[in-house]
C-alpha atoms as a PDB file:
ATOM      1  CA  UNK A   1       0.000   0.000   0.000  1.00  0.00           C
ATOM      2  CA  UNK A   2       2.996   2.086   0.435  1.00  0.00           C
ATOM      3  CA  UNK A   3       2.811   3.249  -3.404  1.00  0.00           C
ATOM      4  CA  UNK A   4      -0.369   4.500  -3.165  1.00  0.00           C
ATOM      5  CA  UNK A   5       0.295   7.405   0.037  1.00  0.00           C
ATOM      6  CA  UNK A   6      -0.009  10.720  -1.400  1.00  0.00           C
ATOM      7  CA  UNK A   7      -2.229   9.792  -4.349  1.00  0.00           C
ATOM      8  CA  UNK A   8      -4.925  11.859  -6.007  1.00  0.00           C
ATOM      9  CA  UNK A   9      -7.271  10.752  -7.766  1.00  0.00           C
ATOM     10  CA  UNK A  10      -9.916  13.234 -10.060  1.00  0.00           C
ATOM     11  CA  UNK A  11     -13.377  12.371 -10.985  1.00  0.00           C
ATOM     12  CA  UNK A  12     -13.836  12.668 -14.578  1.00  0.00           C
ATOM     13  CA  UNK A  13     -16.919  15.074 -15.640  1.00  0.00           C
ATOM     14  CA  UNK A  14     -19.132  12.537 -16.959  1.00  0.00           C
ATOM     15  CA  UNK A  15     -20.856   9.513 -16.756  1.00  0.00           C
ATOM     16  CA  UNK A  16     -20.002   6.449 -18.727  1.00  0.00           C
ATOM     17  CA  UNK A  17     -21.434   3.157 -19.971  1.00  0.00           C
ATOM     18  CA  UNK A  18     -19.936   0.183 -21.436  1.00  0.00           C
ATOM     19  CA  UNK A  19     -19.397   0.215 -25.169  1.00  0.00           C
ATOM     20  CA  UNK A  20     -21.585  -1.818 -27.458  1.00  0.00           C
ATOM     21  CA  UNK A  21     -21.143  -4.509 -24.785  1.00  0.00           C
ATOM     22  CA  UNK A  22     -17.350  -4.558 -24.741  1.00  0.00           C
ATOM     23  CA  UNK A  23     -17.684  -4.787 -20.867  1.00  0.00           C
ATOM     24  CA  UNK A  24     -14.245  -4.370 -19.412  1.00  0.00           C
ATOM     25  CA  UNK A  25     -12.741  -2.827 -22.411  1.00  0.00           C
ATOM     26  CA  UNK A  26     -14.397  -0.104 -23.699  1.00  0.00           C
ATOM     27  CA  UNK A  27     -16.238   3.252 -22.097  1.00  0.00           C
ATOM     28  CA  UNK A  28     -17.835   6.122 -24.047  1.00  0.00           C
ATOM     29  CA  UNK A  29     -19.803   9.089 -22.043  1.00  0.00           C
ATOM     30  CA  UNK A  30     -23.244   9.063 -21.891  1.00  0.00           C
ATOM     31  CA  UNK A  31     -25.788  11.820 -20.809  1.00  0.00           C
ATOM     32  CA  UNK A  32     -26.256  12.318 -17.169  1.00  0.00           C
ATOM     33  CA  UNK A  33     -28.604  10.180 -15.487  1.00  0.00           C
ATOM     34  CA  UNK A  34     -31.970  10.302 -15.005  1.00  0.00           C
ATOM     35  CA  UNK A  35     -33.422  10.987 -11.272  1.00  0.00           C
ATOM     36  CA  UNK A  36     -36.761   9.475 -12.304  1.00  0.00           C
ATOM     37  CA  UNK A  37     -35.164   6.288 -14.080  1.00  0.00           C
ATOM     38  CA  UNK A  38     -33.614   4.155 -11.863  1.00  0.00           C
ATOM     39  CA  UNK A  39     -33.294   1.013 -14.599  1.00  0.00           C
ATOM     40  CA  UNK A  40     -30.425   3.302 -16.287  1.00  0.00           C
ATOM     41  CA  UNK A  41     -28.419   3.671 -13.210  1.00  0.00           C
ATOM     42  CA  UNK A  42     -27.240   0.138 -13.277  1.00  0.00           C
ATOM     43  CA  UNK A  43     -25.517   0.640 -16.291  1.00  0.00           C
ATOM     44  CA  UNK A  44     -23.664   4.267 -15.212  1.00  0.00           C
ATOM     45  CA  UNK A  45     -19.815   4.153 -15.056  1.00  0.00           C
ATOM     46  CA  UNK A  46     -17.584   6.927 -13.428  1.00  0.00           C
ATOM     47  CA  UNK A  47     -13.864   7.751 -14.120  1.00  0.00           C
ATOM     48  CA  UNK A  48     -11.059   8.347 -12.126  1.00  0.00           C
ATOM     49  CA  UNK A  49      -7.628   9.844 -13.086  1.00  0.00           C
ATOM     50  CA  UNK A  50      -4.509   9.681 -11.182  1.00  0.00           C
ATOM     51  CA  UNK A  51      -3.277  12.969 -10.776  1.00  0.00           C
ATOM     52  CA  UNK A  52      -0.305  12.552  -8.437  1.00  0.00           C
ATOM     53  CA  UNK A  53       2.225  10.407 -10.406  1.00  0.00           C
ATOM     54  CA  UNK A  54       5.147  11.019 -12.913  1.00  0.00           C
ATOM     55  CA  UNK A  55       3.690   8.930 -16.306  1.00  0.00           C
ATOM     56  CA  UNK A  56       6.332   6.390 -15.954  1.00  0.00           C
ATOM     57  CA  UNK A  57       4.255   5.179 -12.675  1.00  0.00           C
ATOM     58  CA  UNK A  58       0.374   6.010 -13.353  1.00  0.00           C
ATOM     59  CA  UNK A  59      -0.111   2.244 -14.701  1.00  0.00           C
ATOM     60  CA  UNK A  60       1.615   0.844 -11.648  1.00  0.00           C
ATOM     61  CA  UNK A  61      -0.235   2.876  -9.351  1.00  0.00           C
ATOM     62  CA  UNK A  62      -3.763   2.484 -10.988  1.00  0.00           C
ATOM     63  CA  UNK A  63      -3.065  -1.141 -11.099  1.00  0.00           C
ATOM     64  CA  UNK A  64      -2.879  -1.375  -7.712  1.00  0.00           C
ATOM     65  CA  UNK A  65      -5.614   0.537  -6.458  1.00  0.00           C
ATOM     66  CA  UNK A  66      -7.784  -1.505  -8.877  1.00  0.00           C
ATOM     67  CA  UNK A  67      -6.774  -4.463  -6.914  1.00  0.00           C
ATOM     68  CA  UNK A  68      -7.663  -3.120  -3.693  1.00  0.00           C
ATOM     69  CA  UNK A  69     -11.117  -2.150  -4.770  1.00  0.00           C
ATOM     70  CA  UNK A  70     -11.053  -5.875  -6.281  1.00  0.00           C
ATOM     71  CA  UNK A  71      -9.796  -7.198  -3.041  1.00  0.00           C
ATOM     72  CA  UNK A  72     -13.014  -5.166  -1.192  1.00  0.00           C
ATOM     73  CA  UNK A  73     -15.571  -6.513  -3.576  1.00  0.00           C
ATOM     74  CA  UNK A  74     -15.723  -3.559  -5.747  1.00  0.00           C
ATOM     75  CA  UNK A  75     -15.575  -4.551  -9.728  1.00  0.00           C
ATOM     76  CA  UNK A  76     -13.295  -2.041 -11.836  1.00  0.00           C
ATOM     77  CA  UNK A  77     -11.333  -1.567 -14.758  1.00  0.00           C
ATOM     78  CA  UNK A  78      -8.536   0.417 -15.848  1.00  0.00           C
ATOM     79  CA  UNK A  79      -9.132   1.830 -19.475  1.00  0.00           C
ATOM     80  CA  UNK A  80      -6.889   4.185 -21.500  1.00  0.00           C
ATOM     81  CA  UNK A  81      -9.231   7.326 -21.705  1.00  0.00           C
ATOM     82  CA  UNK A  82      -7.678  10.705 -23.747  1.00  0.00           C
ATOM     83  CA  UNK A  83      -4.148   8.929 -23.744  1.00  0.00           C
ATOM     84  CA  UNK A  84      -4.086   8.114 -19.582  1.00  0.00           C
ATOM     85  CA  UNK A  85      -5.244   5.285 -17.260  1.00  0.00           C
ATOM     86  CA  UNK A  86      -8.418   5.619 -16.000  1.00  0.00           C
ATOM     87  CA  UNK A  87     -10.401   3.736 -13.343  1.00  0.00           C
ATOM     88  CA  UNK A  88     -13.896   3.089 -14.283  1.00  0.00           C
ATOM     89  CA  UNK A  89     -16.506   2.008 -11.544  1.00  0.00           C
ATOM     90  CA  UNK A  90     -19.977   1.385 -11.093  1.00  0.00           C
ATOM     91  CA  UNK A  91     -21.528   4.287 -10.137  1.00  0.00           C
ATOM     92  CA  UNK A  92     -24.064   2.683  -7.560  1.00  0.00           C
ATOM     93  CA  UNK A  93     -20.725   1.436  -5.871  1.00  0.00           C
ATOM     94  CA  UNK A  94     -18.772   5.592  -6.213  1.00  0.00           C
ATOM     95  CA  UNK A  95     -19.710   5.786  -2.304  1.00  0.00           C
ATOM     96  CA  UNK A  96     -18.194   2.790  -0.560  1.00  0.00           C
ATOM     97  CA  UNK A  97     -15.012   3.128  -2.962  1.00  0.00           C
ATOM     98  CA  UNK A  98     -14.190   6.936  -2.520  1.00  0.00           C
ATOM     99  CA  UNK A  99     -14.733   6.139   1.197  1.00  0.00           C
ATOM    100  CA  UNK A 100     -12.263   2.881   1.433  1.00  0.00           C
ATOM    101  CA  UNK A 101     -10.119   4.804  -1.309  1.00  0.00           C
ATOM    102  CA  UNK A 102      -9.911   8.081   1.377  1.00  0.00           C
ATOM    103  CA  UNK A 103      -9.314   5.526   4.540  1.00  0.00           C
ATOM    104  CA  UNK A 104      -6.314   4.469   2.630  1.00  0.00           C
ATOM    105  CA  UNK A 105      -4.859   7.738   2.432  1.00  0.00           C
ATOM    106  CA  UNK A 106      -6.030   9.123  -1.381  1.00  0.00           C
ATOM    107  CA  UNK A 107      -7.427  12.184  -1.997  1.00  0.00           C
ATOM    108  CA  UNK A 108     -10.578  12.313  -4.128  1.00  0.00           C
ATOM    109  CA  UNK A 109     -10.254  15.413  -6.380  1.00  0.00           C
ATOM    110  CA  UNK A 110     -13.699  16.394  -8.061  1.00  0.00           C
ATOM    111  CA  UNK A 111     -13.524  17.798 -11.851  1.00  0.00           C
ATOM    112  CA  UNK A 112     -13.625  21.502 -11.895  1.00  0.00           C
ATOM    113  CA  UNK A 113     -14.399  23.095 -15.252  1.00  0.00           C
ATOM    114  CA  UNK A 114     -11.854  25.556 -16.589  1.00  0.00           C
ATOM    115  CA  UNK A 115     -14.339  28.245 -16.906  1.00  0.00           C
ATOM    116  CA  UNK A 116     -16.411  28.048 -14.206  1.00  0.00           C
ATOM    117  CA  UNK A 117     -16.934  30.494 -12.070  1.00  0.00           C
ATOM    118  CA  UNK A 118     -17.468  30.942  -8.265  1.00  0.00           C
END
């Protein structure tokens, strides 16, 4: 667990789903979920970046926080998204794993557009 001290991790902007079945392998956004339909919500993926690490160790890193999440029951997988490893969860499970993610010691990060204002 050592590697993983100091770690940030950002939530990507938007939610994902599977792509045309490719479960595992493939994400593509999709349109924010409905509040009223909770059948699509199974389906809804988020992303997480590592923000912390030089390149050369982003895989390693990633890798390894995908097996802890494995290790706690959580199902993920590591995609390349816009050129960099990204961890892709169910969104149903986002709670628990940000939780046991911060309990390890990694900051959750959320996506903040470039021009927004406060």
């Amino acid at each position: 667990m050592r590697i993983m001290k100091l770690s940030v991790l950002q939530r990507l902007p938007e939610f994902y789903h599977w792509y045309a079945g490719e479960i595992g392998s493939r994400v593509e956004p999709t349109r924010l979920p409905e509040l009223s339909n909770e059948a699509d919500h199974d389906d809804n993926l988020i992303g997480l970046k590592l923000l912390s690490y030089p390149d050369r160790q982003v895989w390693e890193v990633m890798h390894k926080i995908s097996q802890y999440l494995n290790g706690i029951g959580i199902d993920n997988s590591i995609i390349e998204n816009e050129g960099e490893p990204c961890l892709f969860i169910n969104s149903q499970d986002e709670p628990i794993a940000l939780c046991r993610l911060k309990n390890i010691g990694i900051a959750i990060a959320d996506f903040i557009p470039v021009n927004s204002s406060f």
